[in-house]
C-alpha atoms as a PDB file:
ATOM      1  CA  UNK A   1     106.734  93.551 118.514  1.00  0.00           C
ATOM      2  CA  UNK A   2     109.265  96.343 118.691  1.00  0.00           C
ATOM      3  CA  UNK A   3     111.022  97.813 115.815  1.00  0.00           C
ATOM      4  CA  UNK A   4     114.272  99.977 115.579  1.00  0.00           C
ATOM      5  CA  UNK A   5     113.337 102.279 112.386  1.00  0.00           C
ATOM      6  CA  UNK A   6     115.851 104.862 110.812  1.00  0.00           C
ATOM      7  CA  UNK A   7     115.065 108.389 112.037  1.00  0.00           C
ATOM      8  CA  UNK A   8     114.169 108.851 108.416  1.00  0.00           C
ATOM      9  CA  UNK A   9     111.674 106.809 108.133  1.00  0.00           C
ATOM     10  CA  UNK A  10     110.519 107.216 111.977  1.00  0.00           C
ATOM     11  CA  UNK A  11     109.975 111.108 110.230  1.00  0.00           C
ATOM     12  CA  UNK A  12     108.040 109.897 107.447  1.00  0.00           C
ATOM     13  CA  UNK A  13     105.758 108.237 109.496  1.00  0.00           C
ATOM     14  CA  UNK A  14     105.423 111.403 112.078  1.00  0.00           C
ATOM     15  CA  UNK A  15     104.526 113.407 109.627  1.00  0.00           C
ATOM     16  CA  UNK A  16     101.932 111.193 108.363  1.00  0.00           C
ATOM     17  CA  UNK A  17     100.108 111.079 111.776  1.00  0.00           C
ATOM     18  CA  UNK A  18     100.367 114.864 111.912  1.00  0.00           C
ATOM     19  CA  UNK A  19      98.721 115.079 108.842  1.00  0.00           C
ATOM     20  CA  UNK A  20      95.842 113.641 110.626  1.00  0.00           C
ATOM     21  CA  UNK A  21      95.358 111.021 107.489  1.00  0.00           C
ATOM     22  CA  UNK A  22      96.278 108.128 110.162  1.00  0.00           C
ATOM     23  CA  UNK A  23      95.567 108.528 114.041  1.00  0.00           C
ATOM     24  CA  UNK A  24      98.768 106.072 115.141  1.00  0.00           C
ATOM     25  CA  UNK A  25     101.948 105.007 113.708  1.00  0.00           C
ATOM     26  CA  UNK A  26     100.665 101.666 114.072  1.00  0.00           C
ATOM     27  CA  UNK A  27      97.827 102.903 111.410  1.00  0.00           C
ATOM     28  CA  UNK A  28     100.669 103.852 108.688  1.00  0.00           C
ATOM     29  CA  UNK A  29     102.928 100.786 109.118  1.00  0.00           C
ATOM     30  CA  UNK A  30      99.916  98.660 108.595  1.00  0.00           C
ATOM     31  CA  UNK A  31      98.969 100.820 105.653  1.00  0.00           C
ATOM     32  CA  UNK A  32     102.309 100.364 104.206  1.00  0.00           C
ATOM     33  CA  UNK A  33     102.372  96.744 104.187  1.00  0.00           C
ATOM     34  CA  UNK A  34      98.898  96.776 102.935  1.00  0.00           C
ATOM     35  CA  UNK A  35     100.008  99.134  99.814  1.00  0.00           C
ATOM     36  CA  UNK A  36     103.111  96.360  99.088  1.00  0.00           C
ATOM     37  CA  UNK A  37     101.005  93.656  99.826  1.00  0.00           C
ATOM     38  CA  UNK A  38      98.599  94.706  96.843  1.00  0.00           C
ATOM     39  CA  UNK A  39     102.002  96.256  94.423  1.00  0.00           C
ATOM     40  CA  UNK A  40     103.374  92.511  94.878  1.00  0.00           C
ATOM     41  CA  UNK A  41     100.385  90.616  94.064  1.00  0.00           C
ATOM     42  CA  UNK A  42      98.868  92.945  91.509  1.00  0.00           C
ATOM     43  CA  UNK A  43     102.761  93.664  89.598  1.00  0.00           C
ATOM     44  CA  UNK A  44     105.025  96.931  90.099  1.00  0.00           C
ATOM     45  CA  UNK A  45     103.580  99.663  86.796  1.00  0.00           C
ATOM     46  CA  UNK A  46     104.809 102.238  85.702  1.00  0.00           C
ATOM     47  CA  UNK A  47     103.546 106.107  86.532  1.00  0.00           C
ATOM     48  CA  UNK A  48     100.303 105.983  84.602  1.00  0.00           C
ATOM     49  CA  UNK A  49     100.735 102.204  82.980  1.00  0.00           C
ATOM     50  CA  UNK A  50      97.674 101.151  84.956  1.00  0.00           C
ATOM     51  CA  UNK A  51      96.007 103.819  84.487  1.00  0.00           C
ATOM     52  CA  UNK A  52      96.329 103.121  80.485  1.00  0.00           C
ATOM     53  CA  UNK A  53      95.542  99.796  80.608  1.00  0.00           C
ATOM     54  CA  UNK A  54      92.267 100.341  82.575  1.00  0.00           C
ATOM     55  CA  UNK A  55      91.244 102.949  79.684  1.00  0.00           C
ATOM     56  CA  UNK A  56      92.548 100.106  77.352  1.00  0.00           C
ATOM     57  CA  UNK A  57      90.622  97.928  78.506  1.00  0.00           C
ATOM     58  CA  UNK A  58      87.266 100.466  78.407  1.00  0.00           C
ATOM     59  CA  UNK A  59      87.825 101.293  74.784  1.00  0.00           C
ATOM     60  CA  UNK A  60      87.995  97.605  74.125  1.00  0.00           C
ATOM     61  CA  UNK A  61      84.516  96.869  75.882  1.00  0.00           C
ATOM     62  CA  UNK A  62      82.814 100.124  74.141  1.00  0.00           C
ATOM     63  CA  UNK A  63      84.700  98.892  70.549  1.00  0.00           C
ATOM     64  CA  UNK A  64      83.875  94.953  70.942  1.00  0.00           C
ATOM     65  CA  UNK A  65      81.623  94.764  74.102  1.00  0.00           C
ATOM     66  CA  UNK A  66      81.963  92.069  76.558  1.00  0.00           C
ATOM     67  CA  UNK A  67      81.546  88.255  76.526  1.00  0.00           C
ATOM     68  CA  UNK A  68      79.816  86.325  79.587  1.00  0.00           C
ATOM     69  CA  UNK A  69      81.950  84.321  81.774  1.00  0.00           C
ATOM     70  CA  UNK A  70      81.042  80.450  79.814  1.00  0.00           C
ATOM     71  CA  UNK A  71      81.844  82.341  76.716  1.00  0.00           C
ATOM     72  CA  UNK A  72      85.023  83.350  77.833  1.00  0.00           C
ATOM     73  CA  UNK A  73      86.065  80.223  79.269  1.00  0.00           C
ATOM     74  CA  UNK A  74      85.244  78.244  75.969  1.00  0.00           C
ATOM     75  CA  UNK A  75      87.254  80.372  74.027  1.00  0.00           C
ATOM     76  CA  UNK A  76      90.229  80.210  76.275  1.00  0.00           C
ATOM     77  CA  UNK A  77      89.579  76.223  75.954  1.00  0.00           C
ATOM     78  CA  UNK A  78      90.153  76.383  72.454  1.00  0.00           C
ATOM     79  CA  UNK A  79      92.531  78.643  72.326  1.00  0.00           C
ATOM     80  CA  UNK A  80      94.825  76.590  74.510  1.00  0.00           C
ATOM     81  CA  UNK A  81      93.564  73.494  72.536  1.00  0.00           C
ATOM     82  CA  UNK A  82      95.080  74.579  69.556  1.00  0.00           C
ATOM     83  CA  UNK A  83      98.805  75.431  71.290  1.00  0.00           C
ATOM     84  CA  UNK A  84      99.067  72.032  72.406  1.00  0.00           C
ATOM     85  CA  UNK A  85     101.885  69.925  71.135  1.00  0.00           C
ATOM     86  CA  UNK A  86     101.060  66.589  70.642  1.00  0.00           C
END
């Protein structure tokens, strides 16, 4: 596959194979797509939004501690039970 890229982009990924953090610019394009990949799947946050959440979430665990997995999924059950419309 061949690409035509705009020199500014072509510079961005020069400079990132100089840096020596990728050895081709095969390496950073496929880095790229790997970093949007995950931002599209996972949802676009804010500068330190996951970063909050994750500490969030901590706190929550050290405050109210954790439930196992058929726990969970038997209060999701009823939870949903009880939004149903008849």
């Amino acid at each position: 596959m061949n690409l035509s890229l705009d020199p500014e982009v072509q510079k961005l990924i020069d400079e990132r194979v100089k840096s020596g953090l990728y050895a081709t610019p095969e390496d950073v394009v496929a880095a790229a797509l790997l970093t949007l990949d995950q931002q599209e799947w996972l949802g676009d946050f804010a500068s330190g939004e996951l970063n909050a959440l994750l500490a969030e979430g901590e706190q929550s665990i050290t405050q109210e501690g954790t439930l196992d997995g058929n726990e969970a999924f038997q209060l999701r059950r009823a939870r949903r039970a009880g939004k149903q419309t008849p």
